[in-house]
Protein backbone atom coordinates (compact mmCIF):
# COMPACT_ATOMS: atom_id res chain seq x y z
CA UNK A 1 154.98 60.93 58.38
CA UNK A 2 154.56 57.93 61.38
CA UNK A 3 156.65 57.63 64.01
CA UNK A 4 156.15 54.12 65.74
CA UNK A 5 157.00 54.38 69.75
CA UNK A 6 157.80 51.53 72.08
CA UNK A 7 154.31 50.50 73.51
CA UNK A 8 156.46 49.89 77.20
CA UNK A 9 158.50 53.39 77.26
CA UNK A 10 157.43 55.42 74.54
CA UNK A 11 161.03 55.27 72.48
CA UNK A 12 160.50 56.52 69.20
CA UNK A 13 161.90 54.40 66.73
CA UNK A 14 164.66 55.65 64.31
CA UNK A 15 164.89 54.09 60.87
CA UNK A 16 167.80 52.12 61.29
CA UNK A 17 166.93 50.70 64.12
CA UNK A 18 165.94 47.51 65.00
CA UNK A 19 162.52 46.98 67.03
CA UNK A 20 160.56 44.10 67.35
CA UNK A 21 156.32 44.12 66.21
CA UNK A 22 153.65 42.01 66.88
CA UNK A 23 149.78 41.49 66.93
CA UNK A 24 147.90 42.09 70.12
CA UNK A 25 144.07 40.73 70.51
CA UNK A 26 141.82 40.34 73.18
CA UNK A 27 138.40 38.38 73.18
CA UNK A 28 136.28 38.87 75.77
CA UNK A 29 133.60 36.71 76.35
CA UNK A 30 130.76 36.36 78.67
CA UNK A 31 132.45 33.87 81.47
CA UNK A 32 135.86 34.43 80.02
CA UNK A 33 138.36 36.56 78.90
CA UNK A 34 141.44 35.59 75.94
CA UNK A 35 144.61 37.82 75.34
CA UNK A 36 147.24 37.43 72.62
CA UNK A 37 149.93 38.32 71.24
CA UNK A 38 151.96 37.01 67.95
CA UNK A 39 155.15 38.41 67.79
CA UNK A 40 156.49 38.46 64.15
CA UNK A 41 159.61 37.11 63.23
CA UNK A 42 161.15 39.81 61.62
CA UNK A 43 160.23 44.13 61.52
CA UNK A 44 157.33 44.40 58.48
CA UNK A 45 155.80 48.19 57.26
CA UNK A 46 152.57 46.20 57.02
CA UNK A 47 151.97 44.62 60.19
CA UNK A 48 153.92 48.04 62.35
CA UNK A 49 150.81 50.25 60.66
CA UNK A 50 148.35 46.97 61.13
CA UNK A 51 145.65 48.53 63.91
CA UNK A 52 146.34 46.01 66.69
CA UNK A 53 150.05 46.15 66.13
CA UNK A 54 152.12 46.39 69.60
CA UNK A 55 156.14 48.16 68.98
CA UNK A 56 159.35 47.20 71.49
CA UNK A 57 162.14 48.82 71.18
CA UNK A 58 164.26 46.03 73.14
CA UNK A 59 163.50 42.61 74.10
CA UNK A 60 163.26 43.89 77.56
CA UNK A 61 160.47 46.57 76.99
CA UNK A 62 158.48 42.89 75.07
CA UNK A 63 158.77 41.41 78.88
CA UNK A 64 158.05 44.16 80.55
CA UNK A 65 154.85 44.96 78.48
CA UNK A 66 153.89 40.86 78.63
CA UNK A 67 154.16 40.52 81.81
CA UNK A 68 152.28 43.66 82.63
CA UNK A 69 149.36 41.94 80.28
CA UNK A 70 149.51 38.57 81.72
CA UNK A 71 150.34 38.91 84.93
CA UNK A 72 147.44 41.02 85.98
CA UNK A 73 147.31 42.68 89.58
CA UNK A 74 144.60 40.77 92.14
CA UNK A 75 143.25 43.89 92.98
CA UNK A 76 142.61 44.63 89.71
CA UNK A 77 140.46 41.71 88.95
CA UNK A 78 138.45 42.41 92.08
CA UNK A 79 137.68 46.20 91.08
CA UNK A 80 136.65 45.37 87.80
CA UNK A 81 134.31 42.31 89.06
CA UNK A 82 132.94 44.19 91.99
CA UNK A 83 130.02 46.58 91.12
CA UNK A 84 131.02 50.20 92.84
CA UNK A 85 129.90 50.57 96.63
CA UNK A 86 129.44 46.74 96.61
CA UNK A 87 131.54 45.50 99.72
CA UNK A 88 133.22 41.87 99.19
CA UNK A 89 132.19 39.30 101.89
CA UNK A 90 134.86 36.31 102.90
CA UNK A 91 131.85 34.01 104.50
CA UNK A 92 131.14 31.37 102.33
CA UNK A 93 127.88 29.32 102.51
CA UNK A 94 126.05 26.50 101.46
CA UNK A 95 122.38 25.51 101.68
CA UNK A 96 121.12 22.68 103.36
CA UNK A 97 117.83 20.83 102.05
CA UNK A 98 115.37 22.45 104.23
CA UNK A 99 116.24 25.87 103.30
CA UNK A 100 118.70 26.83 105.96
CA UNK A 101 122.19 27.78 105.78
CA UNK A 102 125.41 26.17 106.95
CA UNK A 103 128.21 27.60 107.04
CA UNK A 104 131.10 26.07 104.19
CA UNK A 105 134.09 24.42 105.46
């Protein structure tokens, strides 16, 4: 038996209901990162057991989730940038010709 649950609050979906399903994907790349997701028009058996499907069980729970992926949190991006014990310095320099540093406007 599968049970699909709401990827946002963990509903479990009843067969009569209505839910919405999509396709998640994320490429990352060396310099960048890409995230996606195609939400399909109407509730299909093959893409809710497709592998990088993503359930809602309201339109709200979509947002929620969306905007959670999309929206990340800045200190998020800095802890996953930053190598641990590595302290993050605000100066800003630039070199100069001869080899010495000036400090950036």
């Amino acid at each position: 038996m599968i049970q699909y649950a709401c990827d946002t609050c963990l509903a479990v979906k009843q067969p009569e209901e209505q839910w919405i399903v999509g396709l998640a994907a994320e490429t990352v790349g060396a310099t960048s990162a890409r995230r996606e997701i195609n939400i399909q028009s109407v509730w299909s058996r093959e893409t809710a057991v497709h592998l990088l499907a993503v359930h809602f069980c309201s339109a709200q729970c979509k947002d929620k989730y969306m905007a959670k992926l999309f929206v990340p949190d800045a200190q998020a991006v800095v802890e996953r940038t930053t190598p641990p014990g590595k302290k993050i310095s605000a100066k800003r320099h630039t070199t100069t010709t001869r080899g010495h540093r000036k400090r950036a406007a």
